[in-house]
Protein backbone atom coordinates (compact mmCIF):
# COMPACT_ATOMS: atom_id res chain seq x y z
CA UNK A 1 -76.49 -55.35 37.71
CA UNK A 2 -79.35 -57.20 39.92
CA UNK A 3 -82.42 -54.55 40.19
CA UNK A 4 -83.16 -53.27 44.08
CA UNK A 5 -86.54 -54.50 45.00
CA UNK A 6 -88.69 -52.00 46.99
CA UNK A 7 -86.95 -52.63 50.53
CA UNK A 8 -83.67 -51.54 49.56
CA UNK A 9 -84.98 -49.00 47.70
CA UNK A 10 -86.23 -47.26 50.27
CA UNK A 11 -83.23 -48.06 52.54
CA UNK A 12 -81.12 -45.94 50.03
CA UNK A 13 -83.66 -43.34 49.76
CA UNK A 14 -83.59 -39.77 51.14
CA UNK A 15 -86.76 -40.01 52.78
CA UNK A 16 -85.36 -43.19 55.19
CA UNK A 17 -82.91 -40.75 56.18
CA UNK A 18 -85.99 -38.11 57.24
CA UNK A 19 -87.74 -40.81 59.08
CA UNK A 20 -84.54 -41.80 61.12
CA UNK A 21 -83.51 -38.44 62.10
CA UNK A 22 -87.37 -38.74 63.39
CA UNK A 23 -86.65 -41.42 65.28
CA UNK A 24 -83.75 -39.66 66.55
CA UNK A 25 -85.60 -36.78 67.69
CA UNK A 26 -87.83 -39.30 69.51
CA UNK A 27 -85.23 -41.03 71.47
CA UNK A 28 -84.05 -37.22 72.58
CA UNK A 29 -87.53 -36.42 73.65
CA UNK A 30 -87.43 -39.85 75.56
CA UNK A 31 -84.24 -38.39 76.93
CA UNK A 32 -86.05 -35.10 77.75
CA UNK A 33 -88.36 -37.25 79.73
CA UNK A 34 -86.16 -39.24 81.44
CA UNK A 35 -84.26 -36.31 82.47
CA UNK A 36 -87.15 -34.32 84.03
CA UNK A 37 -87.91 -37.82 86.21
CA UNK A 38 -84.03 -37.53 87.23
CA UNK A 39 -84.36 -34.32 88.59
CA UNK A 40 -87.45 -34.62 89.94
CA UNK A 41 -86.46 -37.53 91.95
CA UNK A 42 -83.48 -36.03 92.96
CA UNK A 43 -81.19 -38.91 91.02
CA UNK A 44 -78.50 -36.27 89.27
CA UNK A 45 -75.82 -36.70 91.56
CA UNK A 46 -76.30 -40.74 92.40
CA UNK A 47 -73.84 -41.17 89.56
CA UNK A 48 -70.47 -39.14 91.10
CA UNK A 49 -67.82 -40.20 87.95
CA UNK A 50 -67.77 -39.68 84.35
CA UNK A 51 -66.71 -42.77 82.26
CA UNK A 52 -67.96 -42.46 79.07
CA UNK A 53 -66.66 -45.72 77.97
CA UNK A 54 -66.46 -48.04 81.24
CA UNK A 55 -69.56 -46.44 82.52
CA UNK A 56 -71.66 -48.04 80.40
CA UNK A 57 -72.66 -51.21 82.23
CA UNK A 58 -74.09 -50.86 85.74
CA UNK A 59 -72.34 -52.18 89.05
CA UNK A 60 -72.78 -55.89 88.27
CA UNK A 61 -71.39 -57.46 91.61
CA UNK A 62 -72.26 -56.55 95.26
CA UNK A 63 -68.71 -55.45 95.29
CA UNK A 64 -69.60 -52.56 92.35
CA UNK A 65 -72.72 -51.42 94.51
CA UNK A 66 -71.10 -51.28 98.04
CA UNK A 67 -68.46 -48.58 95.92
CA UNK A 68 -70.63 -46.91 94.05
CA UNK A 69 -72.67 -46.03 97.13
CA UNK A 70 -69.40 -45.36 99.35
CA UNK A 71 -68.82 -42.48 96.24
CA UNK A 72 -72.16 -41.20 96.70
CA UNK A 73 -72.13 -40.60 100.29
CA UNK A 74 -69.12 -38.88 99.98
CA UNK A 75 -70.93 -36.22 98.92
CA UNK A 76 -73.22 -33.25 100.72
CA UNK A 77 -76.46 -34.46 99.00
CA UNK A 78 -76.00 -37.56 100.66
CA UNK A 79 -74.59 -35.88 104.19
CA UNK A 80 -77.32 -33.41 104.14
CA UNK A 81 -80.16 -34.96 102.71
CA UNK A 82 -80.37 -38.94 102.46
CA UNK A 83 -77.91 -39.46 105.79
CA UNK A 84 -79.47 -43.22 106.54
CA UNK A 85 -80.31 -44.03 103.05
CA UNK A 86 -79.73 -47.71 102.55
CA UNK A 87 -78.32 -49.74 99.48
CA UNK A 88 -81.72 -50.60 98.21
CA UNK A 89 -82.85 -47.07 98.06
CA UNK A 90 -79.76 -45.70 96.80
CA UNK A 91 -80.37 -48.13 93.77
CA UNK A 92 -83.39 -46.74 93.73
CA UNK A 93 -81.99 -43.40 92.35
CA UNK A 94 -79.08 -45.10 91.08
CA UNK A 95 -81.34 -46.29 88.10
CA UNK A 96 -82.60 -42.97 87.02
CA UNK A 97 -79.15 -41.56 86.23
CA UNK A 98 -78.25 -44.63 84.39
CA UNK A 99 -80.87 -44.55 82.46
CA UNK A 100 -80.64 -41.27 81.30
CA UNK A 101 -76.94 -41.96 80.51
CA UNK A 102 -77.57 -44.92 78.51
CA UNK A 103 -80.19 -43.15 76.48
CA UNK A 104 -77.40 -40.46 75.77
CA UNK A 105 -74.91 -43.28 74.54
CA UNK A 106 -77.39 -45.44 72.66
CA UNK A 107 -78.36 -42.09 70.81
CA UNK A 108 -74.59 -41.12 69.71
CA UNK A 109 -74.82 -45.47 68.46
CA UNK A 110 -78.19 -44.24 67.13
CA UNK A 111 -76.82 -41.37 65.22
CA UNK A 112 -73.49 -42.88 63.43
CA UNK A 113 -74.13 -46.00 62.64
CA UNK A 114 -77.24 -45.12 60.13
CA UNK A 115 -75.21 -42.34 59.06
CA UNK A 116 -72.20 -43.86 58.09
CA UNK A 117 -74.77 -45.71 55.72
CA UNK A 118 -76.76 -43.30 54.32
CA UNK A 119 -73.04 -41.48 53.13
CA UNK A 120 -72.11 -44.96 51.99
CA UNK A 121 -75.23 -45.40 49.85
CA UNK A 122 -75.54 -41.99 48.39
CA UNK A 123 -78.71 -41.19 50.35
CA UNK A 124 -77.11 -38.54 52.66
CA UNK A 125 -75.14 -36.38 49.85
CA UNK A 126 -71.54 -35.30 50.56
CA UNK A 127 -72.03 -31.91 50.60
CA UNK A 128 -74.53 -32.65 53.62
CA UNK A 129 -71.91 -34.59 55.58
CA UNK A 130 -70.40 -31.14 57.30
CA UNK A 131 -73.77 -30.85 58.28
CA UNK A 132 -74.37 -34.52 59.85
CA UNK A 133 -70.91 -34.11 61.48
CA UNK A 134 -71.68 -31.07 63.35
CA UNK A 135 -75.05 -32.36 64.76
CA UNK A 136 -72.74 -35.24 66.13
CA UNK A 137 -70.62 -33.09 67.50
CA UNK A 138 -73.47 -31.18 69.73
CA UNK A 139 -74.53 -34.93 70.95
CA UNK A 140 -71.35 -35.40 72.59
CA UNK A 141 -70.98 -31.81 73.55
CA UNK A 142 -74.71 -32.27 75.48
CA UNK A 143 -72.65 -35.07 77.34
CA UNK A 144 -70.06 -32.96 78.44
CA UNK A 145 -72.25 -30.17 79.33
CA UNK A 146 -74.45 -32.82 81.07
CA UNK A 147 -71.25 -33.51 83.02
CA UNK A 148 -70.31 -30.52 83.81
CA UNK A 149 -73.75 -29.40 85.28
CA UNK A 150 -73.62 -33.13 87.24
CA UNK A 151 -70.51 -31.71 88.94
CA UNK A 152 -71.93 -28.83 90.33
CA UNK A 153 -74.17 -30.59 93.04
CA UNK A 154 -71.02 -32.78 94.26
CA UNK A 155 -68.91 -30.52 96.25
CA UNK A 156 -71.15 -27.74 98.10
CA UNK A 157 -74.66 -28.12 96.88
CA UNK A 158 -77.36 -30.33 97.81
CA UNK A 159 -78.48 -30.32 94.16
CA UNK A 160 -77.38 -29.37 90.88
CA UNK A 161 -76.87 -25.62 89.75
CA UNK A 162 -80.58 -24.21 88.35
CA UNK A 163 -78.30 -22.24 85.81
CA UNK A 164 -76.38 -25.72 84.47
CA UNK A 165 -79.52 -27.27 84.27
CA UNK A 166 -81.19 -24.73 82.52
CA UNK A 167 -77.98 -24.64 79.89
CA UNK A 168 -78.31 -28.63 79.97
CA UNK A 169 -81.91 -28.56 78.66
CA UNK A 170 -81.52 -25.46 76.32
CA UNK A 171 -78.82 -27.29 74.55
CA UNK A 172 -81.23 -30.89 74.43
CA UNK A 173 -84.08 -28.14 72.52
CA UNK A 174 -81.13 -26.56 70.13
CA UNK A 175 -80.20 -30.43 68.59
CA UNK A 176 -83.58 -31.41 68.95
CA UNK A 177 -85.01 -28.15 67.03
CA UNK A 178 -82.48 -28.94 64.55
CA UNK A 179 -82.84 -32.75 64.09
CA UNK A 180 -86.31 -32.34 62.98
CA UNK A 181 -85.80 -29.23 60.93
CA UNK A 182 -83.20 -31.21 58.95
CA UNK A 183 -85.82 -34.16 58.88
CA UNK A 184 -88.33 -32.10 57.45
CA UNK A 185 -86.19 -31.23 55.05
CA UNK A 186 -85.95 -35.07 53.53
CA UNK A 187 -89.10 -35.73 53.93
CA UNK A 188 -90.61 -32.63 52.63
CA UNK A 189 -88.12 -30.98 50.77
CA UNK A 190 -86.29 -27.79 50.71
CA UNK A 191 -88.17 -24.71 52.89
CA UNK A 192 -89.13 -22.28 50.33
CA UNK A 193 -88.54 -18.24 50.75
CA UNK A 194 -91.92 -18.32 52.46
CA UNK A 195 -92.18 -15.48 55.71
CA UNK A 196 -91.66 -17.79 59.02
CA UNK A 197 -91.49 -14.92 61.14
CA UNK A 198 -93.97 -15.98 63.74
CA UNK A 199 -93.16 -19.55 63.19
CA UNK A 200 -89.35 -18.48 64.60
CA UNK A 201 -91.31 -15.96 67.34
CA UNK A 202 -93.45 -18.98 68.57
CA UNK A 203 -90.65 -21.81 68.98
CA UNK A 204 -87.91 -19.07 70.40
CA UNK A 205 -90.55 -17.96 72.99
CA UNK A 206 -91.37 -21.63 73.78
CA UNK A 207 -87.50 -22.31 74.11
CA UNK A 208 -87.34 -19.65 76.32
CA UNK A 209 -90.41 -20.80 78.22
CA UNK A 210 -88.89 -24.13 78.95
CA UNK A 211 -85.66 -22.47 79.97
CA UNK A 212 -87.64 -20.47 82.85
CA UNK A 213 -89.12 -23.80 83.20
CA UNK A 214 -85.86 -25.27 84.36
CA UNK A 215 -84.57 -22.62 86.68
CA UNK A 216 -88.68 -23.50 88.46
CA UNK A 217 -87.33 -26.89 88.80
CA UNK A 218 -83.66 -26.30 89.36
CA UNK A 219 -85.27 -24.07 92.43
CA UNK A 220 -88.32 -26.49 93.67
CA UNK A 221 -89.95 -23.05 92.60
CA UNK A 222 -93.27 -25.29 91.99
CA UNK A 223 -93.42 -25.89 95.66
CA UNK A 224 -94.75 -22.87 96.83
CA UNK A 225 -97.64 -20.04 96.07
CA UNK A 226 -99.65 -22.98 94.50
CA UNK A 227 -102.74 -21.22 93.59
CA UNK A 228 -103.74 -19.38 90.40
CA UNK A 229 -104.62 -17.01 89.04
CA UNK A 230 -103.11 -15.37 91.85
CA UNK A 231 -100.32 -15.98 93.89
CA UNK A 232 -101.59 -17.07 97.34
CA UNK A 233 -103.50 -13.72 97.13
CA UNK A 234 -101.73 -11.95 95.70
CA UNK A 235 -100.58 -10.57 91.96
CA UNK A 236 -96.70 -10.36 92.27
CA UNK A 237 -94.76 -12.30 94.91
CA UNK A 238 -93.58 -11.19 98.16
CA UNK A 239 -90.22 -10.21 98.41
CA UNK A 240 -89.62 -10.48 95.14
CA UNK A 241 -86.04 -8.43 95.20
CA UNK A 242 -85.31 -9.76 98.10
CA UNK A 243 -81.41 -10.68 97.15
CA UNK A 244 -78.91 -8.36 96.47
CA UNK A 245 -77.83 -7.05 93.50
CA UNK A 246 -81.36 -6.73 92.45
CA UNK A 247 -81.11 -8.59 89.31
CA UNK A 248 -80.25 -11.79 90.47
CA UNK A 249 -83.99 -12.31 92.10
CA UNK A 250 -84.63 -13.30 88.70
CA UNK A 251 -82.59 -16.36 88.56
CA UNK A 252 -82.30 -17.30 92.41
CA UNK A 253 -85.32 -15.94 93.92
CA UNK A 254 -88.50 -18.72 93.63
CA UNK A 255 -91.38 -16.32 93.91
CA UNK A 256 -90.02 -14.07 91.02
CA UNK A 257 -88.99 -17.49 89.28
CA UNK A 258 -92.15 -19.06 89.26
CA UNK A 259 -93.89 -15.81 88.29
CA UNK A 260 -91.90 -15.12 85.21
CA UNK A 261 -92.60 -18.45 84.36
CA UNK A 262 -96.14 -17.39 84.89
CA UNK A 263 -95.67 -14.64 82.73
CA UNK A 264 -94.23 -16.76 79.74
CA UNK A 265 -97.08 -18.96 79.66
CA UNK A 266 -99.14 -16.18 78.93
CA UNK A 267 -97.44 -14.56 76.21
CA UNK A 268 -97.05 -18.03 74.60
CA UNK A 269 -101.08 -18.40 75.05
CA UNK A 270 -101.50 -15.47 73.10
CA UNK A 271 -98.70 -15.98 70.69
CA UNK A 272 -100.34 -19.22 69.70
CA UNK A 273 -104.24 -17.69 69.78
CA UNK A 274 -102.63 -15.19 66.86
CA UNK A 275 -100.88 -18.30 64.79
CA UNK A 276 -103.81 -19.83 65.19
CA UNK A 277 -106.08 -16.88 64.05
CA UNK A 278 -103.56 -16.65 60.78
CA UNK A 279 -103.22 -20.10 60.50
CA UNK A 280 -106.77 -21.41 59.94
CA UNK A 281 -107.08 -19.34 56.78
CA UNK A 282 -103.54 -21.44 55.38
CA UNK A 283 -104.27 -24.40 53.48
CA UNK A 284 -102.14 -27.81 53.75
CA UNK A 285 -99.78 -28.60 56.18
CA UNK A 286 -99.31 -24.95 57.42
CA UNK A 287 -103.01 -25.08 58.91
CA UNK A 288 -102.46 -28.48 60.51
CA UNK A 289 -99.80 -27.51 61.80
CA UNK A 290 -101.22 -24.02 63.04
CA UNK A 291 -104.55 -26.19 64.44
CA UNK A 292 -101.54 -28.49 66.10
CA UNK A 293 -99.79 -25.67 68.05
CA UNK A 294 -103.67 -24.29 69.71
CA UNK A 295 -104.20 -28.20 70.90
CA UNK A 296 -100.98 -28.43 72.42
CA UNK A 297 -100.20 -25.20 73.66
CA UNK A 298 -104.20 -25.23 75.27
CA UNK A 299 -103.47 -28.71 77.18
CA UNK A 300 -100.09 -27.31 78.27
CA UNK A 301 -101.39 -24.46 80.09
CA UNK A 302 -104.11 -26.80 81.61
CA UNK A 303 -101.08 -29.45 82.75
CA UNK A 304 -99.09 -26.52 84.16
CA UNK A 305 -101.93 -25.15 86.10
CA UNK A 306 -102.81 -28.56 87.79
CA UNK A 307 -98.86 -28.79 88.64
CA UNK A 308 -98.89 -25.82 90.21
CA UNK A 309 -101.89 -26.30 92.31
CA UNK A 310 -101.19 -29.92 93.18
CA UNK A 311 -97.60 -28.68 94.30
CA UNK A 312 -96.09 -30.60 91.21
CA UNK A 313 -96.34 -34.35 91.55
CA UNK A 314 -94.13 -36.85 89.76
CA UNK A 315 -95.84 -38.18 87.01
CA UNK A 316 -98.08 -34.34 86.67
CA UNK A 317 -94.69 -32.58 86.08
CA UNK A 318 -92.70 -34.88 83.64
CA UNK A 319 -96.36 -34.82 81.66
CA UNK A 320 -95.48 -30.84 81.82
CA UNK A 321 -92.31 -30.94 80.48
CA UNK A 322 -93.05 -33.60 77.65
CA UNK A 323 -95.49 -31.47 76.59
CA UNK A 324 -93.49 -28.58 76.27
CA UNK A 325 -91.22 -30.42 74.19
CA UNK A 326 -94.16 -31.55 71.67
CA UNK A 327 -94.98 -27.91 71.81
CA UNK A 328 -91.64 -26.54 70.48
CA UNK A 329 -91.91 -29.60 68.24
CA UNK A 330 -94.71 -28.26 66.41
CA UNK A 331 -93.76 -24.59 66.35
CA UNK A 332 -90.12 -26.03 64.77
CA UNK A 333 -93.13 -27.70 61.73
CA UNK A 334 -95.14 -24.95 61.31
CA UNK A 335 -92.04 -22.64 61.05
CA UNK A 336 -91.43 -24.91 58.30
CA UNK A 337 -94.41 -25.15 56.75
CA UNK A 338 -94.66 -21.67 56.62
CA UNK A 339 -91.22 -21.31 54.64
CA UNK A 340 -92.61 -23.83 52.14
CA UNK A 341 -95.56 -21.33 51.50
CA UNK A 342 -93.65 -19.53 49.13
């Protein structure tokens, strides 16, 4: 039997299979990205059918265009928002959507291909495969949910349900939380019995941080009281229970939206000041890791200040988002890390 040189060692080994499900998690942080510019542009809905198959390739004829447009201003988005818009600035938005489509299909191509050779080669064990399946499986279900949240701006709303898109996104963090935890584990090896506790405290309160995130963009909630510390004046925002039942103010109203969002950035500040504080006196990857999470979560808070106050421009708030991403990133490592300290 011919000896593997180098190359194909590695190709067969378990830690190729770590660095792709990195690359993985990169293309669904590019996804992440792409997403945020979607919504932020207001491109969701320029898309009005799901064809997972036929809608890969783009209107290719003049023909294609003319219907796709004719679909889109069918609905109230179009009637009550971008009446007059013409072809060129329909593609315009058009793209967006696309893009962020094709990013979701090249990513399920992404994902089973290299898989279906790591099994074959012995790299990816078969007692792992259950495992590899199920990830799979929460791709495509992100596509429906993606879907699903798509339809909700095409009938009544201007724009897409702040709850959908909230569930869209939390469901993005879940496989992309788990990718890398997965990839850790070739690269790094199995998490010890260590005590993670405030490694799983930190990422769950920045998951929940980017959900309240979300429902601030899902509402334009960055639009208004764009001053800080206070709120135009103020400490708490005016008619904050305005809506009835009282609860609901919480998820609809964009004062009290904004300022629990407020909120969570603050408890995540000091979250990461403590894991920081504990982390310096770790040794190894733990303290990187730690020294990682007060960078990131210190330039976050700056970004989402200057998006506030500059009423959240383009480019400012996908930077915000990103970020946030690169932030649970890092608490998903040093929750790891801290496993391994056992």
């Amino acid at each position: 039997m011919p000896r593997m040189n180098a190359s194909e060692k590695f190709w067969k080994s378990r830690k190729a299979v770590g660095y792709w499900l990195l690359a993985v998690a990169g293309v669904i942080l590019a996804m992440i990205l792409v997403g945020g510019l979607t919504r932020l542009t207001g491109s969701g809905l320029s898309i009005t059918e799901w064809k997972p198959i036929m809608g890969a390739l783009p209107p290719m004829s003049d023909a294609a265009w003319a219907d796709a447009f004719a679909k889109y201003q069918q609905i109230p988005q179009y009637l009550h928002e971008n009446h007059g818009m013409s072809l060129e600035q329909f593609k315009g938005i058009f793209w967006w959507e696309w893009g962020h489509r094709f990013l979701g299909r090249f990513l399920g191509l992404m994902f089973l291909v290299p898989f279906l050779w790591f099994a074959a080669t012995g790299a990816i064990k078969r007692s792992e495969w259950p495992g590899m399946a199920l990830l799979f499986v929460l791709g495509g279900l992100q596509g429906l949910i993606g879907w699903w949240m798509v339809q909700s701006g095409l009938e009544t709303r201007v724009s897409v349900s702040q709850y959908r898109l909230a569930i869209h996104l939390g469901a993005a963090l879940v496989l992309l939380a788990a990718i890398l935890w997965i990839a850790l584990r070739y690269l790094r090896g199995a998490e010890g019995s260590g005590n993670a506790r405030r490694g799983y405290v930190f990422a769950a309160l920045v998951y929940v941080q980017m959900l309240l995130g979300a429902l601030v963009a899902g509402l334009d909630a960055g639009l208004i009281y764009n001053t800080w510390p206070d709120m135009n004046g103020g400490i708490f925002p005016e008619s904050a229970f305005y809506y009835s039942p009282w609860w609901i103010n919480f998820f609809e109203n964009q004062g009290l939206v904004q300022f629990n969002h407020r909120i969570g950035g603050y408890i995540v500040a000091g979250v990461a000041a403590f894991i920081y504080a504990r982390g310096i006196k770790l040794k190894g990857p733990a303290k990187s890791s730690a020294k990682a999470i007060a960078v990131i979560t210190a330039c976050q808070i700056f970004l989402g200040v200057c998006t506030l106050v500059f009423m959240a421009p383009l480019w400012l708030s996908a930077l915000h988002q990103i970020v946030a991403a690169a932030l649970l990133c890092v608490a998903v490592w040093h929750a790891f890390e801290l496993k391994r300290l056992a």
